[in-house]
C-alpha atoms as a PDB file:
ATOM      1  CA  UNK A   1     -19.189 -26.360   4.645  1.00  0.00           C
ATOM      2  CA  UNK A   2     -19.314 -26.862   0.389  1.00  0.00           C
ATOM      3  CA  UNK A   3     -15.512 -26.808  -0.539  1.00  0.00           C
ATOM      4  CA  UNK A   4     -15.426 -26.969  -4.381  1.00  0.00           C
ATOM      5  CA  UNK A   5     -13.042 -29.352  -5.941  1.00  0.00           C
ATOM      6  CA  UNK A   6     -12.104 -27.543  -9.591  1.00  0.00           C
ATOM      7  CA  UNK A   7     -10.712 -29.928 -12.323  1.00  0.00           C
ATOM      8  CA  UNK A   8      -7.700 -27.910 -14.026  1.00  0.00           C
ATOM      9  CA  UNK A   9      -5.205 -28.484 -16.682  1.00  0.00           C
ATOM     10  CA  UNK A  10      -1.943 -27.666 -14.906  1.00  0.00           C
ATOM     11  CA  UNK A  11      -1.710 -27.878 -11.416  1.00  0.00           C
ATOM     12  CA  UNK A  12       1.284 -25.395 -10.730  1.00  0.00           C
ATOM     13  CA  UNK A  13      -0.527 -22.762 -12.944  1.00  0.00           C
ATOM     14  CA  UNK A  14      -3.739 -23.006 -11.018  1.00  0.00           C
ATOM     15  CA  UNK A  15      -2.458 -22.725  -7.794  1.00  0.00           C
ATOM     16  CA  UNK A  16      -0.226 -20.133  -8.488  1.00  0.00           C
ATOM     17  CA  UNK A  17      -2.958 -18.089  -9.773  1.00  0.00           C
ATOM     18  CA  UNK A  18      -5.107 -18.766  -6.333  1.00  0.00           C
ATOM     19  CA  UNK A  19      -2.001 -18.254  -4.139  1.00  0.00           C
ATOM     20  CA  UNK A  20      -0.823 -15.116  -6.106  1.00  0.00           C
ATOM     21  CA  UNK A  21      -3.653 -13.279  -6.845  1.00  0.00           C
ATOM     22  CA  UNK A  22      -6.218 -14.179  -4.393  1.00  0.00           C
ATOM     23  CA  UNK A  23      -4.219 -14.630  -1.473  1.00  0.00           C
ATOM     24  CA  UNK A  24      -4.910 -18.643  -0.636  1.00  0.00           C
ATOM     25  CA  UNK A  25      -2.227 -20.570   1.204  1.00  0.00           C
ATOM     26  CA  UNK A  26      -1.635 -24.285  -0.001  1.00  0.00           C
ATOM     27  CA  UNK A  27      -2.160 -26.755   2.847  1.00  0.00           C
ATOM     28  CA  UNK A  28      -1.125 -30.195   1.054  1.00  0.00           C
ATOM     29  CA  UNK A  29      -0.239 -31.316  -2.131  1.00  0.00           C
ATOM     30  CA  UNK A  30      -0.689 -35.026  -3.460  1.00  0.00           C
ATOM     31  CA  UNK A  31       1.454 -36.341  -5.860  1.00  0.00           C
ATOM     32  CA  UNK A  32       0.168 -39.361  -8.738  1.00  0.00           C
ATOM     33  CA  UNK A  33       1.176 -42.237  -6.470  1.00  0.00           C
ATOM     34  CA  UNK A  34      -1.420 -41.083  -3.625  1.00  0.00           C
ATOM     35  CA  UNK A  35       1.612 -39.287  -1.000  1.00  0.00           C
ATOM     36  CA  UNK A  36       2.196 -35.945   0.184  1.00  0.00           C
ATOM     37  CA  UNK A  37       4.634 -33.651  -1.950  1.00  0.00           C
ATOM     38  CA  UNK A  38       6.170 -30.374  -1.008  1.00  0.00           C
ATOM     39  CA  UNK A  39       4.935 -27.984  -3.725  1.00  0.00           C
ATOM     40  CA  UNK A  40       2.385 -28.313  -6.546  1.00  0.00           C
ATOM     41  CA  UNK A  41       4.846 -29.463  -9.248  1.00  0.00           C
ATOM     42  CA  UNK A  42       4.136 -32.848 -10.822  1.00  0.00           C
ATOM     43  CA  UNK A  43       1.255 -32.880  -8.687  1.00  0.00           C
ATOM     44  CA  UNK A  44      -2.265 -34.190  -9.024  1.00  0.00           C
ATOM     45  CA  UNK A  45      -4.011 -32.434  -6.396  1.00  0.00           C
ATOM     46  CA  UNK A  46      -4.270 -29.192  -3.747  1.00  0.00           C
ATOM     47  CA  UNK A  47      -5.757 -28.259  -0.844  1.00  0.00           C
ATOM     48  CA  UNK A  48      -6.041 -24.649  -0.419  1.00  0.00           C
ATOM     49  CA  UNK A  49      -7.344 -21.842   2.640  1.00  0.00           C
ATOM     50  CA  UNK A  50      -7.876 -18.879   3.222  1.00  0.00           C
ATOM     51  CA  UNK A  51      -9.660 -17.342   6.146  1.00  0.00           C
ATOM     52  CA  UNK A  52     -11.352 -20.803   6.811  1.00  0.00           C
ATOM     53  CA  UNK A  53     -12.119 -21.127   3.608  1.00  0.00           C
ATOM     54  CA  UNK A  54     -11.090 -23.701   1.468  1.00  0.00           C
ATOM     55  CA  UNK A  55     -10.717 -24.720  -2.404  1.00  0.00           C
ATOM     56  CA  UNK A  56      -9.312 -27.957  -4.030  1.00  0.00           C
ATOM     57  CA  UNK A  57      -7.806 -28.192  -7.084  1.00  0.00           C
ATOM     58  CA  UNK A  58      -6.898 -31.451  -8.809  1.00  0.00           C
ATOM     59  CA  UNK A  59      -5.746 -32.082 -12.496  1.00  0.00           C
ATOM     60  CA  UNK A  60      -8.567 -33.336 -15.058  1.00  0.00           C
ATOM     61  CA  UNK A  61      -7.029 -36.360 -15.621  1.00  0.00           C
ATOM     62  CA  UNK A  62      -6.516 -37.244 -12.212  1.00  0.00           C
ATOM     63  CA  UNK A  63      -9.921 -36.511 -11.712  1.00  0.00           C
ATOM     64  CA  UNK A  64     -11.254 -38.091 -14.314  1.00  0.00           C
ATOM     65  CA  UNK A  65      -9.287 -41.409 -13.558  1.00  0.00           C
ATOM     66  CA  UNK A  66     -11.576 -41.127 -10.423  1.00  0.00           C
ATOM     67  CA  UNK A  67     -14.578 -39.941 -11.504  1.00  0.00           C
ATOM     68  CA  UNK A  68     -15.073 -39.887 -15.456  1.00  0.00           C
ATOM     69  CA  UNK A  69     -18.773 -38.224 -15.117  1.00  0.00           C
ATOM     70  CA  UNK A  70     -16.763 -35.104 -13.756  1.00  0.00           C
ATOM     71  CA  UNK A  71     -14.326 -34.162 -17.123  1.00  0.00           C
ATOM     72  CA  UNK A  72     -16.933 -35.286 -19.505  1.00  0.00           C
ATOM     73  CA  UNK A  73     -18.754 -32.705 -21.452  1.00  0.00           C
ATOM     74  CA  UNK A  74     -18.516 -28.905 -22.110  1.00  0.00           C
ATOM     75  CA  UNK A  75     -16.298 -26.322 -20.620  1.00  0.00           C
ATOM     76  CA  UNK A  76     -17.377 -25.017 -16.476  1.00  0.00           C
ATOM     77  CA  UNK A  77     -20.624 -23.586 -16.613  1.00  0.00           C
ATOM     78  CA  UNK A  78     -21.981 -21.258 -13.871  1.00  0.00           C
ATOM     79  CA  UNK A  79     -20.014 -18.781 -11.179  1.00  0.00           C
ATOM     80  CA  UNK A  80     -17.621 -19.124  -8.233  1.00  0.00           C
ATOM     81  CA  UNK A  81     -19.170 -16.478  -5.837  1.00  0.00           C
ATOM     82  CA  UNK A  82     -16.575 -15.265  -3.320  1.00  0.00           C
ATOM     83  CA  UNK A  83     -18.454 -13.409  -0.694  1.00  0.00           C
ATOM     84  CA  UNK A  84     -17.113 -10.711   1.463  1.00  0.00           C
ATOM     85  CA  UNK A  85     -13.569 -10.166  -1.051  1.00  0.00           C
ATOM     86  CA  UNK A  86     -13.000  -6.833  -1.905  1.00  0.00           C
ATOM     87  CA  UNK A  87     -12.485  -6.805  -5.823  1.00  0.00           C
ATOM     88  CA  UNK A  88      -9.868  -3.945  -5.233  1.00  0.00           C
ATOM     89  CA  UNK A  89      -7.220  -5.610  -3.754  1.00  0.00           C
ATOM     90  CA  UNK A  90      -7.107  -8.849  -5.879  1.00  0.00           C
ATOM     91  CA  UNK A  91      -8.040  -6.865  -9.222  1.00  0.00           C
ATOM     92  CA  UNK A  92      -4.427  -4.733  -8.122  1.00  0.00           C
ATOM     93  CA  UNK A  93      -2.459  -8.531  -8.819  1.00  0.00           C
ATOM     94  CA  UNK A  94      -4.792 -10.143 -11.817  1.00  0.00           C
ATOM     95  CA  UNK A  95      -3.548 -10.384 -15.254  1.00  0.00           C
ATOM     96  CA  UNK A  96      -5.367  -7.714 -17.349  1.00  0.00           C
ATOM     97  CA  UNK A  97      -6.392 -11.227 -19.852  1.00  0.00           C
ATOM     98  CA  UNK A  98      -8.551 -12.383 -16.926  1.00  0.00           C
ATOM     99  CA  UNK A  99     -10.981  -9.830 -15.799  1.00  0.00           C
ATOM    100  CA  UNK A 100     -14.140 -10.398 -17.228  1.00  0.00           C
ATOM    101  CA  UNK A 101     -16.243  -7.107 -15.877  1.00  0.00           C
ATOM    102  CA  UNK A 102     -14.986  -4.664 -14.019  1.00  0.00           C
ATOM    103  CA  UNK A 103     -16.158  -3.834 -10.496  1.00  0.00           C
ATOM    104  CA  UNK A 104     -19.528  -2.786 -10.375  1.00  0.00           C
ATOM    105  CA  UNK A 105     -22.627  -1.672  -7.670  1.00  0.00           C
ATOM    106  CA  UNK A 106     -25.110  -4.439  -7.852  1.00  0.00           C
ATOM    107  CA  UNK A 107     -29.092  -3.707  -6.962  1.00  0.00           C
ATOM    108  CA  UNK A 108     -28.641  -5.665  -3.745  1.00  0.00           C
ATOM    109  CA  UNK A 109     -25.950  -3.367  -2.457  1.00  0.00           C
ATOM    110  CA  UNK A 110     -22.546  -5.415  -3.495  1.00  0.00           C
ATOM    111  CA  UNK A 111     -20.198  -4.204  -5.106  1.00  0.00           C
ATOM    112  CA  UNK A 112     -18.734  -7.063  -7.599  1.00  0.00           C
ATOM    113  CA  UNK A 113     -16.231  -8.095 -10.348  1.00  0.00           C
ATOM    114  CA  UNK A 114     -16.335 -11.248 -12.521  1.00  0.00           C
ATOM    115  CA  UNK A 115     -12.636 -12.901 -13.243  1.00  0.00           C
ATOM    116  CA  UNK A 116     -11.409 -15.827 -14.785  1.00  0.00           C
ATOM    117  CA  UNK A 117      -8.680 -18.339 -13.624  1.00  0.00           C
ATOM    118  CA  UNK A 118      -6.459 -19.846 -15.824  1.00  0.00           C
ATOM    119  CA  UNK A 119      -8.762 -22.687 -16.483  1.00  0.00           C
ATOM    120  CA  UNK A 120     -11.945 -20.664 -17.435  1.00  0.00           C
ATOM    121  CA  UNK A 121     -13.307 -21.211 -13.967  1.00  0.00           C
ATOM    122  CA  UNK A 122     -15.579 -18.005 -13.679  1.00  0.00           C
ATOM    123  CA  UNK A 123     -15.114 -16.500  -9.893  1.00  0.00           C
ATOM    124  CA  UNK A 124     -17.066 -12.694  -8.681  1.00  0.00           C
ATOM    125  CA  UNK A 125     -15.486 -11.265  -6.257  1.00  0.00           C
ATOM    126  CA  UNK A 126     -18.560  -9.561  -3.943  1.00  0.00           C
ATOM    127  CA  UNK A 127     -18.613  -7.213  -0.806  1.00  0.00           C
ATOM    128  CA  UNK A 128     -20.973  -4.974   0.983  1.00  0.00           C
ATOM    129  CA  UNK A 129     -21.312  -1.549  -0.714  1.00  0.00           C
ATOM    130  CA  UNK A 130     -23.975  -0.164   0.898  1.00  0.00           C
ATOM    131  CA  UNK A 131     -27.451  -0.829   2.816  1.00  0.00           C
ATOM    132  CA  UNK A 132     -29.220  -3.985   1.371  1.00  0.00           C
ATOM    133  CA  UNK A 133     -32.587  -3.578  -0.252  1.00  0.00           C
ATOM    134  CA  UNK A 134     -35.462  -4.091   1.957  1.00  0.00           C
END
């Protein structure tokens, strides 16, 4: 299993915006001195599922108190692919400010939409639309 661990700026923001709109649950939260917290405020780091999957969040400068290499450089580069959502549902609770294309039929028979969390994290949302090419 790959469970992405996404540097963000404000903890509460970003996993409000994964709980809210794309229906995660938050398993555990850590707080700066390395102990479990109830809720995400004035913490450093989340644990997130849905479905068996799983996402963790964790504040830049936590994360780059740990691991420097990891903040340094540019803004994200690349996608978030989140097989098997229906864009529908989650596009009915996003912020207008964060779509980035509208849902779409792709050549390989999903049917896709590109958002953006609140820390420029690019995420499609993909799910069957249709017979695969062959």
């Amino acid at each position: 299993m790959i469970v992405p661990n996404l540097a963000v700026a404000d903890l509460p923001r970003a996993v409000a915006f994964w709980c809210d709109v794309l229906g995660f649950s938050v398993q555990f939260v850590v707080g700066p001195d390395a102990t479990m917290q109830d809720g995400p405020e004035g913490g450093v780091f989340a644990s997130l599922e849905k479905g068996g999957q799983q996402i963790m969040l964790q504040t830049a400068e936590s994360l780059g108190a740990e691991l420097p290499e990891a903040v340094a450089g540019s803004a994200p580069r690349g996608t978030l692919y989140l097989r098997g959502w229906d864009p529908d549902p989650v596009l009915g609770r996003l912020p207008a400010e964060h779509l980035v294309k509208p849902p779409f039929r792709q050549w390989y028979g999903m049917r896709e939409a590109y958002i953006r969390d609140p820390d420029g994290h690019i995420l499609c949302l993909g799910v069957a639309d249709g017979p695969a090419p062959e």
